[in-house]
PDB file of N, CA and C in Angstrom:
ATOM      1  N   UNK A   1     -62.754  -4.537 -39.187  1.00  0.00           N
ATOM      2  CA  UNK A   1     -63.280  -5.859 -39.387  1.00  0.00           C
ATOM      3  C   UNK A   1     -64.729  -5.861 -38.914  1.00  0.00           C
ATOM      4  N   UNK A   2     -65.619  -6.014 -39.668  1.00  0.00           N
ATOM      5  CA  UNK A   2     -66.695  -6.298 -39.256  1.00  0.00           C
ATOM      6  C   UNK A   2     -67.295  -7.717 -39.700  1.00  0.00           C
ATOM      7  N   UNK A   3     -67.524  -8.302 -38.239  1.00  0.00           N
ATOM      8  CA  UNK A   3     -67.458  -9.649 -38.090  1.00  0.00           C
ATOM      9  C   UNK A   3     -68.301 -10.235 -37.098  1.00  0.00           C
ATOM     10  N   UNK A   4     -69.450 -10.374 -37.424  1.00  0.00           N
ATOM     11  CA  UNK A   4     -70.846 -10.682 -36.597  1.00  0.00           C
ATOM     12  C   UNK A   4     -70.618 -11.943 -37.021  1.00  0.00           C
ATOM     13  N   UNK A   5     -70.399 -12.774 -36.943  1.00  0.00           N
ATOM     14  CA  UNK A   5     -70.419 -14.284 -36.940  1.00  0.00           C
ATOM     15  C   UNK A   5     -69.043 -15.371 -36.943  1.00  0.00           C
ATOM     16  N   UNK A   6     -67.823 -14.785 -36.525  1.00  0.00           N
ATOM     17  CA  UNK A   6     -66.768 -14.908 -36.301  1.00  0.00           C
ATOM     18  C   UNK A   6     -66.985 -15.372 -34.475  1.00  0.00           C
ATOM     19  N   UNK A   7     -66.443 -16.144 -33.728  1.00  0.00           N
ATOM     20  CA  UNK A   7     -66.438 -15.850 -32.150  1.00  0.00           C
ATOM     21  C   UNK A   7     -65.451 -14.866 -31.512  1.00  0.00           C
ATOM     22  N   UNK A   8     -65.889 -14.482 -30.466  1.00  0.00           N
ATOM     23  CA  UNK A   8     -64.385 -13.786 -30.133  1.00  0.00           C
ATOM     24  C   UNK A   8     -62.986 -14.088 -29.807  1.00  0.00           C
ATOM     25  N   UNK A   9     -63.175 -15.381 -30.107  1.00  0.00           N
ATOM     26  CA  UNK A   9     -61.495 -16.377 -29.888  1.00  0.00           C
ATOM     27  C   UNK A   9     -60.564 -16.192 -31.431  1.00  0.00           C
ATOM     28  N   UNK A  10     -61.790 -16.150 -32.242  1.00  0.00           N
ATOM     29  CA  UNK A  10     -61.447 -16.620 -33.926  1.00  0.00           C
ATOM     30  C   UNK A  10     -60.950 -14.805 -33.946  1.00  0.00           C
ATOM     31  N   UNK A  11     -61.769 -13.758 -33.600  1.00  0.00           N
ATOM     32  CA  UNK A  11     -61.255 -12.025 -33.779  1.00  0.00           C
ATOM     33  C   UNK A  11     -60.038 -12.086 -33.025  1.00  0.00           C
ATOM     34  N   UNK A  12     -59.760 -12.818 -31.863  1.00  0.00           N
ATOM     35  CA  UNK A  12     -58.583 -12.418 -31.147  1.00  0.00           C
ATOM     36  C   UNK A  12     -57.516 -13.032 -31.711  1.00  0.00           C
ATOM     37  N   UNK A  13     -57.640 -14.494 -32.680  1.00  0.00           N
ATOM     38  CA  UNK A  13     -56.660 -14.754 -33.156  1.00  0.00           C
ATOM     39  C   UNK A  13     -56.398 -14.190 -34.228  1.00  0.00           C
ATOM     40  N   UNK A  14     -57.001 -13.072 -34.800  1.00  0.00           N
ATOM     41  CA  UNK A  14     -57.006 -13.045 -36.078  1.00  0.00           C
ATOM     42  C   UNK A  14     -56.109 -11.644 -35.647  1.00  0.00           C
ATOM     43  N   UNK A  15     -56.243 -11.412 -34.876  1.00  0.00           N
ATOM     44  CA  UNK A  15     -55.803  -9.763 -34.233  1.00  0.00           C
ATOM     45  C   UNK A  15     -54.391 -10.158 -33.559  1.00  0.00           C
ATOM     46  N   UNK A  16     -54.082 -10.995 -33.431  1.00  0.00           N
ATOM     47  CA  UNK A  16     -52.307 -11.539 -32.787  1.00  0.00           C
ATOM     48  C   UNK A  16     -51.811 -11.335 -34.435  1.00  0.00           C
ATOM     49  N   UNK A  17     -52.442 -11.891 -35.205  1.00  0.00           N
ATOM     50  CA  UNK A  17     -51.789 -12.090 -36.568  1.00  0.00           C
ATOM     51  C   UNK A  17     -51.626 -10.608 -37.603  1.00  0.00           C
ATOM     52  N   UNK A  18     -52.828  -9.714 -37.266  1.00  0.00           N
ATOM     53  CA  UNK A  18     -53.025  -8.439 -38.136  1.00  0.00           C
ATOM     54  C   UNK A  18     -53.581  -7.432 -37.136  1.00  0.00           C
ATOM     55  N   UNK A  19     -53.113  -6.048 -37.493  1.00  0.00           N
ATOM     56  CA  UNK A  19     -54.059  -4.833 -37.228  1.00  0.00           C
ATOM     57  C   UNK A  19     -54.907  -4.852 -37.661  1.00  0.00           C
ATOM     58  N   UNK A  20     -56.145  -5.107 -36.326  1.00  0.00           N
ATOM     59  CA  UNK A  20     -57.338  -4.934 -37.028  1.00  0.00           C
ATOM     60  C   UNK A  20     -58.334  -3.523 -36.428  1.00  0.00           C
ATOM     61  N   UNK A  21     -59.551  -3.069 -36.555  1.00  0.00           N
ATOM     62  CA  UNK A  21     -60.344  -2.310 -35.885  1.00  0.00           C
ATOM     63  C   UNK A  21     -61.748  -2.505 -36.329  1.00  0.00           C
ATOM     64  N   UNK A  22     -62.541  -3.215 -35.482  1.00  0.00           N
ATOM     65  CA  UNK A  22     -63.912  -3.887 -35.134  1.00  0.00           C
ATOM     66  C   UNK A  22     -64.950  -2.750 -35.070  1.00  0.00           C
ATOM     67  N   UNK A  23     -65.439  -3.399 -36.460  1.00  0.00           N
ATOM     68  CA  UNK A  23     -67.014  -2.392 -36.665  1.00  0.00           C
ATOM     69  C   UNK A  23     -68.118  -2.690 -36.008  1.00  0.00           C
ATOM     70  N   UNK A  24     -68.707  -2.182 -34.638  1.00  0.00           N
ATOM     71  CA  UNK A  24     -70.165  -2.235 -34.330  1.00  0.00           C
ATOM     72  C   UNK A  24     -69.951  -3.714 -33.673  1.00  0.00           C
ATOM     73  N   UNK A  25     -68.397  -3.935 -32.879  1.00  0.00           N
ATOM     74  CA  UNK A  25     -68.522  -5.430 -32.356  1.00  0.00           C
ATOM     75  C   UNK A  25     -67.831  -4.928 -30.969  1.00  0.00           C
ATOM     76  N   UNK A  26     -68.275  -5.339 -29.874  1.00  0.00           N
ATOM     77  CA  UNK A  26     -67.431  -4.739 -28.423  1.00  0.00           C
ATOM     78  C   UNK A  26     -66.698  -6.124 -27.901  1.00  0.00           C
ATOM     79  N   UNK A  27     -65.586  -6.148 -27.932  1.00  0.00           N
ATOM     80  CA  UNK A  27     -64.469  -6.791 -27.636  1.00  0.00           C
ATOM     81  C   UNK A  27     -63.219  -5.809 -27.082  1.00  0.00           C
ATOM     82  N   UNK A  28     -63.139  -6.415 -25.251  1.00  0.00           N
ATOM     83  CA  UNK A  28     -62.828  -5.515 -25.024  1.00  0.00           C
ATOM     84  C   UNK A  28     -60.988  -5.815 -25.232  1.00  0.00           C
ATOM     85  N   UNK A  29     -60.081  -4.691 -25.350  1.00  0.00           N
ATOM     86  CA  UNK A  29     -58.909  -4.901 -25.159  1.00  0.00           C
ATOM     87  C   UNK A  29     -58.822  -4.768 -27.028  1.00  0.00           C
ATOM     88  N   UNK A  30     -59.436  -4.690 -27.953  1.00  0.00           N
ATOM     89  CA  UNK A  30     -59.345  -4.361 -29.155  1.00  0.00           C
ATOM     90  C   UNK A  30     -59.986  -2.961 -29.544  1.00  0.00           C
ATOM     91  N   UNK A  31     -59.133  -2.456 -30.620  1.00  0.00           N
ATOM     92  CA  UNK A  31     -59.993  -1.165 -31.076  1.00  0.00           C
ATOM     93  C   UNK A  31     -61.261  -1.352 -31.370  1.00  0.00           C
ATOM     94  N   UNK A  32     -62.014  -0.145 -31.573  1.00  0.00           N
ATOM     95  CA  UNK A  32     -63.697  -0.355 -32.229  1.00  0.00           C
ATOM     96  C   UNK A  32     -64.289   0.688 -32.502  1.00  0.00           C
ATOM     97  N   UNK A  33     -65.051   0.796 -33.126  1.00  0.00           N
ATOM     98  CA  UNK A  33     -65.969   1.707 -33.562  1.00  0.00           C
ATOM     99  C   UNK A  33     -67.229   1.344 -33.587  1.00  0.00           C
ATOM    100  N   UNK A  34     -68.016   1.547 -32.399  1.00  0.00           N
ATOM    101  CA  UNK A  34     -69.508   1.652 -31.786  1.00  0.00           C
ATOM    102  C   UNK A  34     -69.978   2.345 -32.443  1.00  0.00           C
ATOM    103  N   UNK A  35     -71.589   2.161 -33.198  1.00  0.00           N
ATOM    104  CA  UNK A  35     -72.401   2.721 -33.562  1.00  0.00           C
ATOM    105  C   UNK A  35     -73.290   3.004 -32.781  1.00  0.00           C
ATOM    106  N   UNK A  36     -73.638   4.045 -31.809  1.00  0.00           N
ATOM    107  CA  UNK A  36     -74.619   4.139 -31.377  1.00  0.00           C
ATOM    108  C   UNK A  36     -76.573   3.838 -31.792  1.00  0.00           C
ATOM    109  N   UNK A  37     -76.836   3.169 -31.791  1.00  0.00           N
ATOM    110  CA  UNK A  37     -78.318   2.226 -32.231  1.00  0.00           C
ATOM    111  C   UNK A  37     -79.364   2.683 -31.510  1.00  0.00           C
ATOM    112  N   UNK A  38     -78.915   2.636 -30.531  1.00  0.00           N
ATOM    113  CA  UNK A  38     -79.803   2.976 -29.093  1.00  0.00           C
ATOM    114  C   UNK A  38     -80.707   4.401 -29.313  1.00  0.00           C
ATOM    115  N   UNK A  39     -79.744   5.066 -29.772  1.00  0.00           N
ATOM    116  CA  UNK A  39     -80.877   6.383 -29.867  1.00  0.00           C
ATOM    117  C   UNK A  39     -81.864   6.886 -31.569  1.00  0.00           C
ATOM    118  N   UNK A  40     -81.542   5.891 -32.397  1.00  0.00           N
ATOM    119  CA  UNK A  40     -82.142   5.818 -33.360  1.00  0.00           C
ATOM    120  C   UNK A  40     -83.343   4.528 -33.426  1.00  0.00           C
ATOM    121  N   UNK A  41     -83.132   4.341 -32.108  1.00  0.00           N
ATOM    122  CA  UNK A  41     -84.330   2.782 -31.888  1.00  0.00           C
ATOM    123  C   UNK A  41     -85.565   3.760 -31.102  1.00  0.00           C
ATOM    124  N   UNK A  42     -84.366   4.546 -29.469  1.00  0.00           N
ATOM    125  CA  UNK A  42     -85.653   5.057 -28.987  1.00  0.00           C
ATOM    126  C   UNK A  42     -85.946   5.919 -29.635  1.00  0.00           C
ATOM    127  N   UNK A  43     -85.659   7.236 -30.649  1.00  0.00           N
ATOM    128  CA  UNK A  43     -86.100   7.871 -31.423  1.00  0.00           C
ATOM    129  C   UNK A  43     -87.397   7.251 -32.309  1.00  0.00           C
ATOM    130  N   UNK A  44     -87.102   6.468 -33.333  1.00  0.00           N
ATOM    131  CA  UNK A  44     -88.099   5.940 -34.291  1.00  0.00           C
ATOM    132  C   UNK A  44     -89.519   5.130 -33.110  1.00  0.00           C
ATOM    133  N   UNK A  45     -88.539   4.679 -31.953  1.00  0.00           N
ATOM    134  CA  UNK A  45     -90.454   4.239 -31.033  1.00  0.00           C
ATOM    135  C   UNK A  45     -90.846   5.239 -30.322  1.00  0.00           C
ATOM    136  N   UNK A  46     -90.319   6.294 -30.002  1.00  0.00           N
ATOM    137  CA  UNK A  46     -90.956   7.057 -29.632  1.00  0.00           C
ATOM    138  C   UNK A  46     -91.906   8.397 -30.735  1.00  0.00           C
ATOM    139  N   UNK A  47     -91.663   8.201 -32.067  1.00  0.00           N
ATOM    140  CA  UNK A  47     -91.996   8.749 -33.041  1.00  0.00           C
ATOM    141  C   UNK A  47     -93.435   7.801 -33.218  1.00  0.00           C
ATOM    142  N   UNK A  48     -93.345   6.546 -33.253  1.00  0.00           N
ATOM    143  CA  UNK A  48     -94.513   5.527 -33.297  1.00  0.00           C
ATOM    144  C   UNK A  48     -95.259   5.832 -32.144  1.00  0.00           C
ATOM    145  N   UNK A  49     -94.682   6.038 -31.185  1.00  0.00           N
ATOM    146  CA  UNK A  49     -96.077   5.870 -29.923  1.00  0.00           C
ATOM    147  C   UNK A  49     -96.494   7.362 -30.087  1.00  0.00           C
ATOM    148  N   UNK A  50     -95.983   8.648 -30.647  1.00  0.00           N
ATOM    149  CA  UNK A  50     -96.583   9.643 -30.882  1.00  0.00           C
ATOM    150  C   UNK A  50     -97.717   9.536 -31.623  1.00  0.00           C
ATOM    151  N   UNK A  51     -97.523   8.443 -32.650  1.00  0.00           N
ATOM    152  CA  UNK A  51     -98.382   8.516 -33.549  1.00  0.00           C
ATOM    153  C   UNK A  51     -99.648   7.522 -33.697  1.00  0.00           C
ATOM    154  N   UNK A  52     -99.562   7.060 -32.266  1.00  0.00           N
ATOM    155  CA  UNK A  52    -100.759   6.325 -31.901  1.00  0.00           C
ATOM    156  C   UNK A  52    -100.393   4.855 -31.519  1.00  0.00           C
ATOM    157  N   UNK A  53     -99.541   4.712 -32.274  1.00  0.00           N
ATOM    158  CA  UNK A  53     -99.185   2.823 -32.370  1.00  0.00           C
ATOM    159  C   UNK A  53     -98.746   2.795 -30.755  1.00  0.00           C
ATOM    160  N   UNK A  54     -99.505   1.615 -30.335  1.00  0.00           N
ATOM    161  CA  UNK A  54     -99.298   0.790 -29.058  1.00  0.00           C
ATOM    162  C   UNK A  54     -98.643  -0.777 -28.590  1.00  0.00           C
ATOM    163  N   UNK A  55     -98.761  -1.630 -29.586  1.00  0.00           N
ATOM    164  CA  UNK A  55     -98.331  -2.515 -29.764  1.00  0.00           C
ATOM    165  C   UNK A  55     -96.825  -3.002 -30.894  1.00  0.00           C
ATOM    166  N   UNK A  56     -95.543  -2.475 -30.249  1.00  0.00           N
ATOM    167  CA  UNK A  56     -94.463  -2.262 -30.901  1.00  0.00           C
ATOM    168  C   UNK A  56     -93.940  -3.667 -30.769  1.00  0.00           C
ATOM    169  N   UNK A  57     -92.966  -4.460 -32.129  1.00  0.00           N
ATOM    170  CA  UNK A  57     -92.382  -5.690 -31.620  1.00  0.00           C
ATOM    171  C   UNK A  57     -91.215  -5.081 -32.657  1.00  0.00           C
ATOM    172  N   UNK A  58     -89.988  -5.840 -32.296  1.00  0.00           N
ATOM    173  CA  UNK A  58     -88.614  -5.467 -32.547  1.00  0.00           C
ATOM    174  C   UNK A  58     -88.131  -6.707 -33.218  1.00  0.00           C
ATOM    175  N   UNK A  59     -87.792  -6.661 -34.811  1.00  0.00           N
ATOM    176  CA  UNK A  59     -87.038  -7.705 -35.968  1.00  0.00           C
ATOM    177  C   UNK A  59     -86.010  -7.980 -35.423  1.00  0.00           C
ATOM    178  N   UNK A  60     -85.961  -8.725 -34.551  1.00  0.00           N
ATOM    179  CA  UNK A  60     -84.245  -8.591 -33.498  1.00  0.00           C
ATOM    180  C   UNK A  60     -83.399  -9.132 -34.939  1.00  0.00           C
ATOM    181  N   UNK A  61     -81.871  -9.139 -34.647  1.00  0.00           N
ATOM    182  CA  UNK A  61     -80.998 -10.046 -35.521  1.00  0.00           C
ATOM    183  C   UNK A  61     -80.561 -11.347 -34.661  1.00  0.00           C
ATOM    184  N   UNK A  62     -79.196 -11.913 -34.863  1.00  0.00           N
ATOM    185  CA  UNK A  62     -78.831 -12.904 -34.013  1.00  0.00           C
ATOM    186  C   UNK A  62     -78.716 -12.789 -32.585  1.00  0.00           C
ATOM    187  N   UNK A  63     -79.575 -13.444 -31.450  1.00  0.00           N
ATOM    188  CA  UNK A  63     -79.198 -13.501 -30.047  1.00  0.00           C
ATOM    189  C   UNK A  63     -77.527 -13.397 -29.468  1.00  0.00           C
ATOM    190  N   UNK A  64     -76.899 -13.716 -30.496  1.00  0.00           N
ATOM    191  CA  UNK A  64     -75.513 -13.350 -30.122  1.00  0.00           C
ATOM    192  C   UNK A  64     -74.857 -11.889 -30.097  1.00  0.00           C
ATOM    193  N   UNK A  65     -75.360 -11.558 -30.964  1.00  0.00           N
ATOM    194  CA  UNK A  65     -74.772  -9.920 -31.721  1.00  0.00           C
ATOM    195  C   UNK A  65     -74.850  -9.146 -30.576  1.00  0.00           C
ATOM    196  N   UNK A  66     -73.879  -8.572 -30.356  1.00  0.00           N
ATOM    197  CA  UNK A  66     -73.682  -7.463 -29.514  1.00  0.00           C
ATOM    198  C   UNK A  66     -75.105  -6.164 -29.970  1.00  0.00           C
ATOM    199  N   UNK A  67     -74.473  -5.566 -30.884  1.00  0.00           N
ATOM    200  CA  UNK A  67     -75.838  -4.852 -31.538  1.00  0.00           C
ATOM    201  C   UNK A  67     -76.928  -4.980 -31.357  1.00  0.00           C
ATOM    202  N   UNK A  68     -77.234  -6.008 -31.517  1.00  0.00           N
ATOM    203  CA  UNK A  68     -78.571  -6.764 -31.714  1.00  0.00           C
ATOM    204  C   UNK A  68     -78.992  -6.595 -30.489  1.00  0.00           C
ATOM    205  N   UNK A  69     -78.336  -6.743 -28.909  1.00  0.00           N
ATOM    206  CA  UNK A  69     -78.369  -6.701 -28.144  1.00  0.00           C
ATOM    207  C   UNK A  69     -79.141  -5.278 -27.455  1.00  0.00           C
ATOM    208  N   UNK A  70     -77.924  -4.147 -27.823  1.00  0.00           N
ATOM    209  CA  UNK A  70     -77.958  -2.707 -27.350  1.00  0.00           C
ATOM    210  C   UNK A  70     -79.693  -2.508 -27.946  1.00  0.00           C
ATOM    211  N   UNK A  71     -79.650  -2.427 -29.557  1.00  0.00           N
ATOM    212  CA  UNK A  71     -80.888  -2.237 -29.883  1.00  0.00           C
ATOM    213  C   UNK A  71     -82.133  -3.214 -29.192  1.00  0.00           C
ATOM    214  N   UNK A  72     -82.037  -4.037 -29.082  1.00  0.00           N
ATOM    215  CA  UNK A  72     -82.965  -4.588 -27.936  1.00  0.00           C
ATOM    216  C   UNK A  72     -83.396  -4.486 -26.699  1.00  0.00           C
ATOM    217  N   UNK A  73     -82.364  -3.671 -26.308  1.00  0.00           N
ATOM    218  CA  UNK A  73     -82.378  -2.899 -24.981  1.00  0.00           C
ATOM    219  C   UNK A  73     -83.495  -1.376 -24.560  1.00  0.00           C
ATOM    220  N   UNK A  74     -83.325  -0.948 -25.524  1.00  0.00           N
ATOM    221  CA  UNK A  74     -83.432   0.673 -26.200  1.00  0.00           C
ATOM    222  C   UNK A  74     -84.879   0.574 -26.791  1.00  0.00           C
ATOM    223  N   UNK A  75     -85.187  -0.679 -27.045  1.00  0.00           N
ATOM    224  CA  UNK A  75     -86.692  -1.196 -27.609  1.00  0.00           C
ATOM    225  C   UNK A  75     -87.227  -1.220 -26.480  1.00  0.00           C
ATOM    226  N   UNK A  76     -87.004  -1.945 -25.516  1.00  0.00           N
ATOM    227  CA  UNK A  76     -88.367  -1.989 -24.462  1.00  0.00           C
ATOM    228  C   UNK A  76     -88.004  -0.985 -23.618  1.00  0.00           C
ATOM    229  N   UNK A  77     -87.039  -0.262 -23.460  1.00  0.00           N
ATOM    230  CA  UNK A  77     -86.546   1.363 -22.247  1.00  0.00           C
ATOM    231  C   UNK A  77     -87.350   2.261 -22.798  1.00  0.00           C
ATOM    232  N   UNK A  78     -87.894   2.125 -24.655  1.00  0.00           N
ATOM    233  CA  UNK A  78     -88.563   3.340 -25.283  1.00  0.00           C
ATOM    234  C   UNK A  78     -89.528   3.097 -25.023  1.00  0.00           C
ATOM    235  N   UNK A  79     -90.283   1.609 -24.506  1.00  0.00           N
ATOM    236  CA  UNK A  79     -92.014   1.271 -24.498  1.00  0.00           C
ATOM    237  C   UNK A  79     -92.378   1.962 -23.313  1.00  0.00           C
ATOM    238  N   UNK A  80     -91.252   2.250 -22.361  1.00  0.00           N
ATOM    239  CA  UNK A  80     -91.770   2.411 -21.036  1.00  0.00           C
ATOM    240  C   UNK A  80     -92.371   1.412 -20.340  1.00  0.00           C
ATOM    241  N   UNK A  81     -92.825   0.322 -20.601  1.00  0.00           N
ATOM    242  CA  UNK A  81     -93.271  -0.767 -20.048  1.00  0.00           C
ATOM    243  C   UNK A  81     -92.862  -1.899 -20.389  1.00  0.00           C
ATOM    244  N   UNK A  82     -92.881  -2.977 -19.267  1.00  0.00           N
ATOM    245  CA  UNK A  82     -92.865  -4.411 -19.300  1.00  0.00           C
ATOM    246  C   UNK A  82     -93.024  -4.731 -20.825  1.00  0.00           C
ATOM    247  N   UNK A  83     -92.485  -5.309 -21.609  1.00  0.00           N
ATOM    248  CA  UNK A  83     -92.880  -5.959 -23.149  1.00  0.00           C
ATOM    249  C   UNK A  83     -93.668  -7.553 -22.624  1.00  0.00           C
ATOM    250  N   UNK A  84     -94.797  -7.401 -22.897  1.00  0.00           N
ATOM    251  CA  UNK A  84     -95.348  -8.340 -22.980  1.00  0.00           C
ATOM    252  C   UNK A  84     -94.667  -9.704 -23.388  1.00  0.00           C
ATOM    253  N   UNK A  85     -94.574 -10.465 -22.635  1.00  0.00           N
ATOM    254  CA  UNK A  85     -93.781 -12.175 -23.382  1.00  0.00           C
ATOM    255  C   UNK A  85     -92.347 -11.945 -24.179  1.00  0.00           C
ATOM    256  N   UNK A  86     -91.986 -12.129 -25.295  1.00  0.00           N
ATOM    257  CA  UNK A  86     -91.135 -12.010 -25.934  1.00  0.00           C
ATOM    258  C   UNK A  86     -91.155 -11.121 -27.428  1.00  0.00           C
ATOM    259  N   UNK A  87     -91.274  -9.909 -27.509  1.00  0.00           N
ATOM    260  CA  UNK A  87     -91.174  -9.071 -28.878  1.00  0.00           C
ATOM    261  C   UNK A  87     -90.561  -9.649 -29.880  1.00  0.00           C
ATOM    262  N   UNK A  88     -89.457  -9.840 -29.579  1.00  0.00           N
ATOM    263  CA  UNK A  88     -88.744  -9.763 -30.362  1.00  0.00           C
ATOM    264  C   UNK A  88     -88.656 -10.987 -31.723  1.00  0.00           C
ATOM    265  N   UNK A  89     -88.674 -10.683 -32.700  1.00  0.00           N
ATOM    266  CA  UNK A  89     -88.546 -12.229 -34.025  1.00  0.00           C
ATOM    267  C   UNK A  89     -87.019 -12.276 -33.938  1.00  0.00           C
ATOM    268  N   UNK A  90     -86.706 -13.937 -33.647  1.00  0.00           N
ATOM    269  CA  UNK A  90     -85.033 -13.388 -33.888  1.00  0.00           C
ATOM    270  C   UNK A  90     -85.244 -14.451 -35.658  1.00  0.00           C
ATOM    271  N   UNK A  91     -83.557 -13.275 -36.158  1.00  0.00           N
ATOM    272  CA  UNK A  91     -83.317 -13.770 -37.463  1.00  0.00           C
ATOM    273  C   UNK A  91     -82.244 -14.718 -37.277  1.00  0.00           C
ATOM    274  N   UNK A  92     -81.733 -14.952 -38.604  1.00  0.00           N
ATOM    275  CA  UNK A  92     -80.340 -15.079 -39.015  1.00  0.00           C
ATOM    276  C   UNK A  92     -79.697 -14.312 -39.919  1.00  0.00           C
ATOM    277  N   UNK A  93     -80.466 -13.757 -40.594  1.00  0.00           N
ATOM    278  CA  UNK A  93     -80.170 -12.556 -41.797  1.00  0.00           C
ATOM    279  C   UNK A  93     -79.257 -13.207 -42.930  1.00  0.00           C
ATOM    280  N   UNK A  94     -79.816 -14.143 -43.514  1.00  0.00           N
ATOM    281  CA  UNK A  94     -78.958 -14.841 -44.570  1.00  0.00           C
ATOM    282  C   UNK A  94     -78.981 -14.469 -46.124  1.00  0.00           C
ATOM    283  N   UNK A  95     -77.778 -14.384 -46.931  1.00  0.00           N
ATOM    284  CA  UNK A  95     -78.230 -14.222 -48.105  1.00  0.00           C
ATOM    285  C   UNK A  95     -78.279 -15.245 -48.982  1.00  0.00           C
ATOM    286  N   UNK A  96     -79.274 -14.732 -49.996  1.00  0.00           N
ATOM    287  CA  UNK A  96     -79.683 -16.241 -50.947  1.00  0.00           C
ATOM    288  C   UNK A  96     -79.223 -16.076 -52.108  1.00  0.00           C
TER     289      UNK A  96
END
């Protein structure tokens, strides 16, 4: 189930009712499958600050998202420094 906009009350009820296993969502006491993000975030900024760029900001997704989270993490651990104010743009990622 991959379910970024579900709460975790609505996954847990949905999981009394069916076998489920949660894509890229950490809820604990349910199966899951973690994508590691983290090292394809500090990878690609540390590929940028090789290449001169100094001023990095991060397309966050929803402030809720677990994901969204880790990779936000992994963004300013790769700057090595304080992030100035707030980097990050948050979305909603909607389709039209």
């Amino acid at each position: 189930m991959a379910s970024t906009r579900l709460s975790e009350a609505q996954v847990r009820a949905h999981a009394k009712r069916h076998p489920i296993m949660l894509i890229n969502r950490d809820i604990v006491g349910l199966p899951r499958v973690l994508i590691d993000t983290q090292v394809a975030v500090t990878d690609a900024i540390g590929f940028l600050i090789e290449s001169g760029h100094r001023d990095i900001a991060y397309l966050s997704g929803p402030k809720e998202s677990w994901s969204n989270q880790q990779r936000l993490e992994a963004a300013g651990a790769a700057c090595r420094r304080p992030v100035r104010g707030d980097p990050a743009i948050r979305t909603q990622f909607r389709r039209r």
